[in-house]
C-alpha atoms as a PDB file:
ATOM      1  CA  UNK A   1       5.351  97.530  19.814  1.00  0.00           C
ATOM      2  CA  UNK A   2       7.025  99.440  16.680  1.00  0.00           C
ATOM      3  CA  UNK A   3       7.156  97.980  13.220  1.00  0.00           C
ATOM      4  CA  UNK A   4      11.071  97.899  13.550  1.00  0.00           C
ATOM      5  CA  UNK A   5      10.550  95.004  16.710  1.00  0.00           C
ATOM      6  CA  UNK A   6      11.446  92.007  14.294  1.00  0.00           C
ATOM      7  CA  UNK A   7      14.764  93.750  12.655  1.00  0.00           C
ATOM      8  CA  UNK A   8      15.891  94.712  16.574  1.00  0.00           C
ATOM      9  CA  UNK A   9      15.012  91.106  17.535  1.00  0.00           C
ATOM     10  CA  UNK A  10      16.826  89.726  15.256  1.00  0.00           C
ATOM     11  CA  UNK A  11      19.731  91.826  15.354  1.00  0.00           C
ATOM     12  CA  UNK A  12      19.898  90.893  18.872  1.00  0.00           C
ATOM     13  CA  UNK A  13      21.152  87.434  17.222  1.00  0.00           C
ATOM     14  CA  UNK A  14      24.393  89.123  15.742  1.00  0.00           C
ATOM     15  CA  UNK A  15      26.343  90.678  18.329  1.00  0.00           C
ATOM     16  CA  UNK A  16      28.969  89.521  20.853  1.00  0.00           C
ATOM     17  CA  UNK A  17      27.126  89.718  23.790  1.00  0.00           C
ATOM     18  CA  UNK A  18      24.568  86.427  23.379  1.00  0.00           C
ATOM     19  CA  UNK A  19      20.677  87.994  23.604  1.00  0.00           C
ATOM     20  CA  UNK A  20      19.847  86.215  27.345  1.00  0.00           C
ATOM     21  CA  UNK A  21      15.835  85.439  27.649  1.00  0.00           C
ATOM     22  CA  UNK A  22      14.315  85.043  31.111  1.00  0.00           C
ATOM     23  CA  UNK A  23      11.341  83.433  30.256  1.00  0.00           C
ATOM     24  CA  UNK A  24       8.058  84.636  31.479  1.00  0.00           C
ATOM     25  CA  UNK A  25       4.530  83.219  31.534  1.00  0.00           C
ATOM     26  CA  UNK A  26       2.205  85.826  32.190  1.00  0.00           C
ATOM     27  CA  UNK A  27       1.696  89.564  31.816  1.00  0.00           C
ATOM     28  CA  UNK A  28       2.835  90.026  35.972  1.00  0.00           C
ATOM     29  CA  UNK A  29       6.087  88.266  35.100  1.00  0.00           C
ATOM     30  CA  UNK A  30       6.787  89.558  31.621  1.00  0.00           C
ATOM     31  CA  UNK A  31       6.612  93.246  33.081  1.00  0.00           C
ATOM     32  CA  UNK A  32       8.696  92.384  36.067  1.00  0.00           C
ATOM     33  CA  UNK A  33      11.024  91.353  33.474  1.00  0.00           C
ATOM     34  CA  UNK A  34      11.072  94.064  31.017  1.00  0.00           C
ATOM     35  CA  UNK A  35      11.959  96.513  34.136  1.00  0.00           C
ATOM     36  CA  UNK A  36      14.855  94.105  35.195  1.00  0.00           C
ATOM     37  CA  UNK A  37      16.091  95.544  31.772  1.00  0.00           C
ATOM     38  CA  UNK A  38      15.240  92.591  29.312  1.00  0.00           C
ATOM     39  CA  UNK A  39      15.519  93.625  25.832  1.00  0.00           C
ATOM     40  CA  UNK A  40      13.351  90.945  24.456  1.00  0.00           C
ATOM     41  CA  UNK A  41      10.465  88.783  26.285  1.00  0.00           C
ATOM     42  CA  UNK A  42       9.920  85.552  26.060  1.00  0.00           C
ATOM     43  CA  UNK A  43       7.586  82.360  27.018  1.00  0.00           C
ATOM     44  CA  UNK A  44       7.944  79.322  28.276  1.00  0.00           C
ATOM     45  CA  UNK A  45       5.188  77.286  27.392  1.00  0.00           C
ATOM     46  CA  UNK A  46       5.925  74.800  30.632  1.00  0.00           C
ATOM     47  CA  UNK A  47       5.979  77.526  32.626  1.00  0.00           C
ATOM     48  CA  UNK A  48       2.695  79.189  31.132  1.00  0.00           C
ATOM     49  CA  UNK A  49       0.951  75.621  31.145  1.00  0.00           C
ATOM     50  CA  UNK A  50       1.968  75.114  34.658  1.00  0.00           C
ATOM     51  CA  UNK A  51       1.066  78.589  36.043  1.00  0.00           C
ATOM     52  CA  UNK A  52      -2.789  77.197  34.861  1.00  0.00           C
ATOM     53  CA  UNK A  53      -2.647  73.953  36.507  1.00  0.00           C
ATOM     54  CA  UNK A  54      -1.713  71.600  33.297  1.00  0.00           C
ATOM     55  CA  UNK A  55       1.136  69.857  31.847  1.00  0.00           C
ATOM     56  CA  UNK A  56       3.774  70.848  29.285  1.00  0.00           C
ATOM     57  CA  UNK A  57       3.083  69.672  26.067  1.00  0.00           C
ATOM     58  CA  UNK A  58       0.418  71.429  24.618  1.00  0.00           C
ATOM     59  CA  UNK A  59      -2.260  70.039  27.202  1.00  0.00           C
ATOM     60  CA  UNK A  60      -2.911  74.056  27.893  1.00  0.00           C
ATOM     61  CA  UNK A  61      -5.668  74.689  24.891  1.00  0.00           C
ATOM     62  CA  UNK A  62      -4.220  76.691  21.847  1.00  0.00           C
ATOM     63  CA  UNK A  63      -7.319  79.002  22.269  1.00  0.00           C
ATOM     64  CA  UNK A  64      -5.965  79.708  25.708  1.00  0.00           C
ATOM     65  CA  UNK A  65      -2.328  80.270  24.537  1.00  0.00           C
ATOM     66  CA  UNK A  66      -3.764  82.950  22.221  1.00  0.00           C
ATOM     67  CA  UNK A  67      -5.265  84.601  24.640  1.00  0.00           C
ATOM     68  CA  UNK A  68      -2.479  84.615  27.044  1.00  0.00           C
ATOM     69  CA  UNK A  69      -0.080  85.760  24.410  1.00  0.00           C
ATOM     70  CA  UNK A  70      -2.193  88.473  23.559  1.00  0.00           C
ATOM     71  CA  UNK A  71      -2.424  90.185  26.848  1.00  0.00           C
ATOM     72  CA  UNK A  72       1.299  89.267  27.236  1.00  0.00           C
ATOM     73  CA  UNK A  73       1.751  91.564  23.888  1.00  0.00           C
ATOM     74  CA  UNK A  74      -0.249  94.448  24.966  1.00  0.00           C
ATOM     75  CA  UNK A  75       1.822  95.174  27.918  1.00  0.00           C
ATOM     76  CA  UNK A  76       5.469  95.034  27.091  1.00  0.00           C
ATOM     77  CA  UNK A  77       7.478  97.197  24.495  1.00  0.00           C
ATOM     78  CA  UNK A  78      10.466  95.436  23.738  1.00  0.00           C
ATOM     79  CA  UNK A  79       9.923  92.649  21.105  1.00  0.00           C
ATOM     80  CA  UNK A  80       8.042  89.413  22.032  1.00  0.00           C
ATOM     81  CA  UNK A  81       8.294  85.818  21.192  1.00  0.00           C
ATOM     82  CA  UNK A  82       6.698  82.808  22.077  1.00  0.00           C
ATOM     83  CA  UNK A  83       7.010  79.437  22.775  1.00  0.00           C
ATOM     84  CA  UNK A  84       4.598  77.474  20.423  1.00  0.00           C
ATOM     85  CA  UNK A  85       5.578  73.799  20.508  1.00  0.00           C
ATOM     86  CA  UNK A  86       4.884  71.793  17.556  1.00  0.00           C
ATOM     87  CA  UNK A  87       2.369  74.821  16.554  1.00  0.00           C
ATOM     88  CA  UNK A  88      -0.901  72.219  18.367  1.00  0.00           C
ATOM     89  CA  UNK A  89      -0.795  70.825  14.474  1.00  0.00           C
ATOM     90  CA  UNK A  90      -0.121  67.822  12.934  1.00  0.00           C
ATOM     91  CA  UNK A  91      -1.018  68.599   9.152  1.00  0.00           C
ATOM     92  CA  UNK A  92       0.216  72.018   7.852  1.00  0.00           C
ATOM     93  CA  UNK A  93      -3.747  72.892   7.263  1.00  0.00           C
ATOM     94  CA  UNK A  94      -3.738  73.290  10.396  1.00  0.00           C
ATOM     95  CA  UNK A  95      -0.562  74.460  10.993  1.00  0.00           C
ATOM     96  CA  UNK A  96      -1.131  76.868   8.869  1.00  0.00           C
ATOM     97  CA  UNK A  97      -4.348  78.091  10.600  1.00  0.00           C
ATOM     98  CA  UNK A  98      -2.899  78.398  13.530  1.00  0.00           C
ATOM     99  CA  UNK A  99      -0.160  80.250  12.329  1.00  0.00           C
ATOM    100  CA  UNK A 100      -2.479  82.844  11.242  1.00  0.00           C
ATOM    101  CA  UNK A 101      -4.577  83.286  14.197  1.00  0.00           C
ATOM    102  CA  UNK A 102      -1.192  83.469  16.378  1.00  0.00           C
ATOM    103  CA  UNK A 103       0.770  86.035  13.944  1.00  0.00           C
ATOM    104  CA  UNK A 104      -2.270  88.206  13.992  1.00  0.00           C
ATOM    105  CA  UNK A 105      -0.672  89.340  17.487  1.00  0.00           C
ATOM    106  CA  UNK A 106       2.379  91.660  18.002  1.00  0.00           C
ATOM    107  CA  UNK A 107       4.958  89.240  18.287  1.00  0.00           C
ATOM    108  CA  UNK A 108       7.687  88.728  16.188  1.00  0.00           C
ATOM    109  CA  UNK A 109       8.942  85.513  16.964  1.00  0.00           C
ATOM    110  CA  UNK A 110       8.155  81.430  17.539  1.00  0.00           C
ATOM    111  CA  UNK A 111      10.382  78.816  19.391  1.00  0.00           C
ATOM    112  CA  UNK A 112       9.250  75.728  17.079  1.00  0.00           C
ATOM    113  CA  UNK A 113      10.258  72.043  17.627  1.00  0.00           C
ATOM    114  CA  UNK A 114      10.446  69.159  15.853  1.00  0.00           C
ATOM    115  CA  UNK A 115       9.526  66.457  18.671  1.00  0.00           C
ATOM    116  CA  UNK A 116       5.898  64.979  17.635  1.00  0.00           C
ATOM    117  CA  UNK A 117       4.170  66.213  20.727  1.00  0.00           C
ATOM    118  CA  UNK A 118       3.254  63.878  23.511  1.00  0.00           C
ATOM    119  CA  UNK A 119       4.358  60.893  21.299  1.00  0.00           C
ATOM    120  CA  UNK A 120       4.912  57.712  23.553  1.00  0.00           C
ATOM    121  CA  UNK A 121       8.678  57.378  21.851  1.00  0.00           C
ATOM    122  CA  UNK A 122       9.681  60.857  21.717  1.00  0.00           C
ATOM    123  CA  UNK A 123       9.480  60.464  17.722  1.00  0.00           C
ATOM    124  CA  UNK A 124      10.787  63.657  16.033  1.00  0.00           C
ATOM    125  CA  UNK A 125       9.953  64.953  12.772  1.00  0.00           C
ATOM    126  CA  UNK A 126      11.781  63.518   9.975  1.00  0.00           C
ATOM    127  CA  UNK A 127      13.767  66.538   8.953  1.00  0.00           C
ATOM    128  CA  UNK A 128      12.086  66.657   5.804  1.00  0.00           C
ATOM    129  CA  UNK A 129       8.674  67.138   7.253  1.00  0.00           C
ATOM    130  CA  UNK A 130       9.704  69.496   9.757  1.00  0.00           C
ATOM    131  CA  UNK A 131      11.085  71.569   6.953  1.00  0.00           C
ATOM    132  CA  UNK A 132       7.861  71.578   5.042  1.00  0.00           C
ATOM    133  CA  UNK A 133       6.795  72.674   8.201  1.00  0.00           C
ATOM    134  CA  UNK A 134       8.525  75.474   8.435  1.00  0.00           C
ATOM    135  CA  UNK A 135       7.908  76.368   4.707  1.00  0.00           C
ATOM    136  CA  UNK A 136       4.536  75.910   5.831  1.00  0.00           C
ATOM    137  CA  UNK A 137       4.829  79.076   8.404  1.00  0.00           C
ATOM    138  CA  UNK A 138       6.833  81.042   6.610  1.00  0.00           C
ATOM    139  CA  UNK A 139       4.380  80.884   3.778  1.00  0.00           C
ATOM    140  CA  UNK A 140       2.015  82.222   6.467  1.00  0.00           C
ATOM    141  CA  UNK A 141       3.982  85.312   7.490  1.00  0.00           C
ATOM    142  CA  UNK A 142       4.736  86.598   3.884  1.00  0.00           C
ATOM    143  CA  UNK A 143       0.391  85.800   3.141  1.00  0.00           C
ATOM    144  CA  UNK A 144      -0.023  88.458   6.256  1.00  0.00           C
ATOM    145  CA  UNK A 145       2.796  90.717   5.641  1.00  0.00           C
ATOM    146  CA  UNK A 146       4.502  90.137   8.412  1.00  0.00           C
ATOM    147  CA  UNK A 147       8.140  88.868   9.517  1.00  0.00           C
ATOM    148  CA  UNK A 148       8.601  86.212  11.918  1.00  0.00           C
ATOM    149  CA  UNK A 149      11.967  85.016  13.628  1.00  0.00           C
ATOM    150  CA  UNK A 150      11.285  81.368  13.854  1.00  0.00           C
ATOM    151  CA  UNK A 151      14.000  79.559  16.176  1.00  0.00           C
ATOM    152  CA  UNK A 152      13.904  76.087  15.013  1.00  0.00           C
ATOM    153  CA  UNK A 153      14.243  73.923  18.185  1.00  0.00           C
ATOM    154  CA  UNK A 154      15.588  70.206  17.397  1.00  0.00           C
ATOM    155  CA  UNK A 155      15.050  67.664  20.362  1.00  0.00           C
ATOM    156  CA  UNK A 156      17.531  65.483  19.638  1.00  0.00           C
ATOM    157  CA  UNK A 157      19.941  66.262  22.810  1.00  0.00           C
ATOM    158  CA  UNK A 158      16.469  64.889  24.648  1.00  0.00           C
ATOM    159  CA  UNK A 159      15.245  62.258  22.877  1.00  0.00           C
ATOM    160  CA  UNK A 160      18.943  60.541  22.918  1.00  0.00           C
ATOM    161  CA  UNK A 161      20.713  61.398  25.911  1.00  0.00           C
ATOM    162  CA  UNK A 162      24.033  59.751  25.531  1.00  0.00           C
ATOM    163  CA  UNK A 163      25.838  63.155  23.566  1.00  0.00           C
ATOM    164  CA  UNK A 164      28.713  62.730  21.185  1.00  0.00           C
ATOM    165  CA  UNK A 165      29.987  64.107  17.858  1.00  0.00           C
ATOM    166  CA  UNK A 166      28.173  61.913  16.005  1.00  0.00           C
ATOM    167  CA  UNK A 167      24.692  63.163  17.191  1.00  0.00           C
ATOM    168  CA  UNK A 168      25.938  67.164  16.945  1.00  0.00           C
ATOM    169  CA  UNK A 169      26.537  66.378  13.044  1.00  0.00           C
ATOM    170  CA  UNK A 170      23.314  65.265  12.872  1.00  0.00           C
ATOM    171  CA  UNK A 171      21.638  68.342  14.707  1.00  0.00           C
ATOM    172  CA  UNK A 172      23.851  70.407  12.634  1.00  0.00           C
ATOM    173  CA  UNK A 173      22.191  68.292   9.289  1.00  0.00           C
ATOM    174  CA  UNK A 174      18.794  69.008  10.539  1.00  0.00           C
ATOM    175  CA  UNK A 175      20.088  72.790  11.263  1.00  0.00           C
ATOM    176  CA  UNK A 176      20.781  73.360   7.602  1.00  0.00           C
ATOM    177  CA  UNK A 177      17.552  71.758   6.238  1.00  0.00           C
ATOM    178  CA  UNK A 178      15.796  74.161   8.475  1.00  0.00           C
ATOM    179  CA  UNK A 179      18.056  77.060   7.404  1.00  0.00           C
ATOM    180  CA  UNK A 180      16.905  76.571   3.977  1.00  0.00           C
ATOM    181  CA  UNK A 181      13.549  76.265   5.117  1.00  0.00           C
ATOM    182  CA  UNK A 182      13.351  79.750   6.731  1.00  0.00           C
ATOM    183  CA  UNK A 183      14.782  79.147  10.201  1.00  0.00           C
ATOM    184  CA  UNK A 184      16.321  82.252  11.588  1.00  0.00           C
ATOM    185  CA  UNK A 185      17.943  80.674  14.492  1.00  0.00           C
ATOM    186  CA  UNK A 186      18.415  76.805  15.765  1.00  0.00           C
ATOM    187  CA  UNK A 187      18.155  75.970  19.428  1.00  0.00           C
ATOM    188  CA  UNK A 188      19.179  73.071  21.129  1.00  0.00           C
ATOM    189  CA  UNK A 189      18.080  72.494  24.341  1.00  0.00           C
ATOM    190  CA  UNK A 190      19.652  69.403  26.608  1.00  0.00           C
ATOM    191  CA  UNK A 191      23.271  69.818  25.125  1.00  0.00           C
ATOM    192  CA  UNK A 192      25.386  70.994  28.028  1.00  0.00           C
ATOM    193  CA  UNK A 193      29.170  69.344  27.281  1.00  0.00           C
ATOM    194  CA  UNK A 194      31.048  72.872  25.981  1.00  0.00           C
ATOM    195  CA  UNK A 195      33.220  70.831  23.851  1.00  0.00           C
ATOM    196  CA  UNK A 196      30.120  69.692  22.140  1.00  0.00           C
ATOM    197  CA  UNK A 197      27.774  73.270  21.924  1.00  0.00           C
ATOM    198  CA  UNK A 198      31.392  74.763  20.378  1.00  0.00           C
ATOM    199  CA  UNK A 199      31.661  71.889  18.203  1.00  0.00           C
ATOM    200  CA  UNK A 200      28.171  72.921  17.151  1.00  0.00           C
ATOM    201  CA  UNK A 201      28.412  76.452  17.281  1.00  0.00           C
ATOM    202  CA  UNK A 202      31.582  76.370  14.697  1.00  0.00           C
ATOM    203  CA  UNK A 203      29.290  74.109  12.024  1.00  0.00           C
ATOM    204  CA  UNK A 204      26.120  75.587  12.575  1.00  0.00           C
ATOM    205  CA  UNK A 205      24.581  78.088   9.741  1.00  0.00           C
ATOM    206  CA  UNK A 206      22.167  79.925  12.593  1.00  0.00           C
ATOM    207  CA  UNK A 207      22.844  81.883  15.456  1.00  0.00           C
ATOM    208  CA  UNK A 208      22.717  79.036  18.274  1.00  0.00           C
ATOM    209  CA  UNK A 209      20.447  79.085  21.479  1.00  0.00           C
ATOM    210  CA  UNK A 210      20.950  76.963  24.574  1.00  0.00           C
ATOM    211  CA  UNK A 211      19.237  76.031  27.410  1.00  0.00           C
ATOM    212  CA  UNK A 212      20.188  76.762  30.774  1.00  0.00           C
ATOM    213  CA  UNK A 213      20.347  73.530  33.318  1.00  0.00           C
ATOM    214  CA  UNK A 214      21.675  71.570  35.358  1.00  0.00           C
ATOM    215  CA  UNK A 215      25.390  70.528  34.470  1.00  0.00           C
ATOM    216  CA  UNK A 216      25.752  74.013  32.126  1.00  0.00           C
ATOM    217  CA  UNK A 217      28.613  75.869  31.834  1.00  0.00           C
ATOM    218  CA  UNK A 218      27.961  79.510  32.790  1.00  0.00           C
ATOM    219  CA  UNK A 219      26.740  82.290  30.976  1.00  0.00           C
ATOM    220  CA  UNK A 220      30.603  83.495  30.235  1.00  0.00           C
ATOM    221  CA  UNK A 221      31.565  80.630  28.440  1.00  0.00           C
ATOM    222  CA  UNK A 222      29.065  80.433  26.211  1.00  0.00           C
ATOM    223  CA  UNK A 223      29.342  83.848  25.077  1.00  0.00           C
ATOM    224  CA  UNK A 224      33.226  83.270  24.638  1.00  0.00           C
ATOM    225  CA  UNK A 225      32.445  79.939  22.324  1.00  0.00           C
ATOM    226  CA  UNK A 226      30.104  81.708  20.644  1.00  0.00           C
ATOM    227  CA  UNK A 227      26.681  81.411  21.514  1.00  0.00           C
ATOM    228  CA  UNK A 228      24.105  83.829  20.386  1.00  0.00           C
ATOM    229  CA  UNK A 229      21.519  83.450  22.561  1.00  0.00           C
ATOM    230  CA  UNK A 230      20.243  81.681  26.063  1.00  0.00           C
ATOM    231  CA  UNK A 231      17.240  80.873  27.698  1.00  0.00           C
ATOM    232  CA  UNK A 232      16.512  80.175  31.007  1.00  0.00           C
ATOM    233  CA  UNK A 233      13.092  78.479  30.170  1.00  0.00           C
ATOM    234  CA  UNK A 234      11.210  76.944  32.982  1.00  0.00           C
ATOM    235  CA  UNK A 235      13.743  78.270  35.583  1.00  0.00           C
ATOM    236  CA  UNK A 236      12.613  81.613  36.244  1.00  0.00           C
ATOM    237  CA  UNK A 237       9.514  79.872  36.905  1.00  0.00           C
ATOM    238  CA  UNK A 238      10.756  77.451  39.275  1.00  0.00           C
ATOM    239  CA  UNK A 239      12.521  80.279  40.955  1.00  0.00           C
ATOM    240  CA  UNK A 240       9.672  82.700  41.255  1.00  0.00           C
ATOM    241  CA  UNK A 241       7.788  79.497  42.679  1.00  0.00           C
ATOM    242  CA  UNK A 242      10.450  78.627  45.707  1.00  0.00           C
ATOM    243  CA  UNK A 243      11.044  82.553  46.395  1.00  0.00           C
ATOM    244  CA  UNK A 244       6.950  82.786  47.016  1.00  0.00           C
ATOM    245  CA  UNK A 245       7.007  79.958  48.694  1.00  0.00           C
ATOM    246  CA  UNK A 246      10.142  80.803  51.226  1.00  0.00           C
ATOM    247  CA  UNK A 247       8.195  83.740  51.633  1.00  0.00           C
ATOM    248  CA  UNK A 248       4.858  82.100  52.734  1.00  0.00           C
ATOM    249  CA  UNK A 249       6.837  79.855  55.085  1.00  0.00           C
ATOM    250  CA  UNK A 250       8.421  82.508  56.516  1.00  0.00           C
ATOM    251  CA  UNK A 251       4.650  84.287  57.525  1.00  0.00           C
ATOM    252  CA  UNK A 252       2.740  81.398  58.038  1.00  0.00           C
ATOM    253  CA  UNK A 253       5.472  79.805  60.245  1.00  0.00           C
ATOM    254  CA  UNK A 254       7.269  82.141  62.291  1.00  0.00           C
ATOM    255  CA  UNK A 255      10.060  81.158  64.468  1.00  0.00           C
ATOM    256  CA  UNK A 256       8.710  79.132  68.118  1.00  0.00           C
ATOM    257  CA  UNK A 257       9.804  81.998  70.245  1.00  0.00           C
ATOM    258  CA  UNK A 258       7.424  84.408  67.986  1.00  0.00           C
ATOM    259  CA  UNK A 259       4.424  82.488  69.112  1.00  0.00           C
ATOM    260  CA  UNK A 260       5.877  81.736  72.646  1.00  0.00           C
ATOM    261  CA  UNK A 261       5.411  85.486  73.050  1.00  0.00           C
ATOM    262  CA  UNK A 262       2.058  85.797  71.515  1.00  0.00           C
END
């Protein structure tokens, strides 16, 4: 990677086409990616906790991340970003520290959300603290030098599934805390209703990211309301997963008449 990685990324925010991220998990599907003609890699931390046999939610260890992450950086070219959940902190000591071990790789951007990990409730952040937090990691990146795109990812379109106005206006609220924290962009995965993401998109201060699933509109639409940016997350995953296994199928059980003959 080039110097000039985090300025590209991020520029990638501010056009008309919206930046599209199929997300990888390891360095086989990364590449596979960057061929396709990706302009930007990214993780999915379900996907990369599933490809080692855990669960989502930071049950993969953060030592293991790192290391996964850094062979993920050492064989792409096109700028990276990663998927770090609520950072595996609780405290912004640690936070922090984690920060710095992570930004000491060639990436130049986070996804970072403000659901308190694995709690029973779904509990978010109070938008205060999750703004501290992201003081907390921009703080970091200026100590090393270094820019960082951090997406701020709110959970709210998760943690309360029945969407209206009223709970876009208060993702957009927790948007422009974050802004003025440091965010560079806001994601929102779980909103799908287009009436609602352009509602959002028209109020928010940050370049918006969706999620694609079930019940989205398509990738045209959102680029014509305005979205800057989509991931697929776990579903190039899921997709790489039934194509092997169609495959498979097909070898290990070929048609009756096959082994009528044989």
């Amino acid at each position: 990677m080039n110097r000039n990685d985090y300025d590209n990324f991020k520029f990638l925010h501010h056009q008309q086409n919206p930046l599209i991220l199929y997300n990888c998990w390891d360095v086989a599907s990364a590449k596979a990616i960057e061929e396709a003609g990706s302009k930007a890699i990214a993780t999915s931390s379900y996907s990369m906790a599933e490809a080692w046999g855990f669960s989502d939610g930071e049950q993969l260890s953060f030592e293991q991340v790192l290391w996964s992450i850094s062979r993920i950086a050492k064989h792409v070219s096109v700028p990276l970003t990663v998927d770090i959940e609520g950072g595996y902190a609780v405290d912004e000591e640690s936070l922090a520290n984690n920060m710095e071990q992570l930004f000491q790789l060639n990436i130049c951007g986070i996804n970072f959300e403000d659901q308190k990990v694995n709690h029973p409730n779904q509990e978010l952040w109070e938008t205060s603290e999750q703004s501290d937090r992201i003081r907390t990691i921009q703080q970091v990146a200026a100590k090393l030098q270094k820019n960082v795109f951090i997406n701020a990812r709110t959970d709210l379109f998760f943690k309360n599934m029945k969407h209206s106005a009223d709970l876009v206006n208060e993702a957009i609220e927790r948007t422009y805390a974050y802004a003025e924290a440091g965010a560079n962009g806001i994601f929102i995965p779980g909103l799908t209703d287009r009436s609602l993401i352009e509602h959002f998109v028209q109020q928010s201060p940050l370049p918006v990211n969706v999620m694609v699933m079930d019940g989205m509109i398509s990738n045209a639409e959102l680029q014509e309301i305005g979205v800057k940016r989509i991931s697929y997350g776990p579903h190039s995953y899921f997709q790489a997963q039934s194509n092997l296994q169609e495959q498979a199928r097909t070898i290990l059980q070929p048609p009756a008449h096959y082994l009528e003959m044989s």
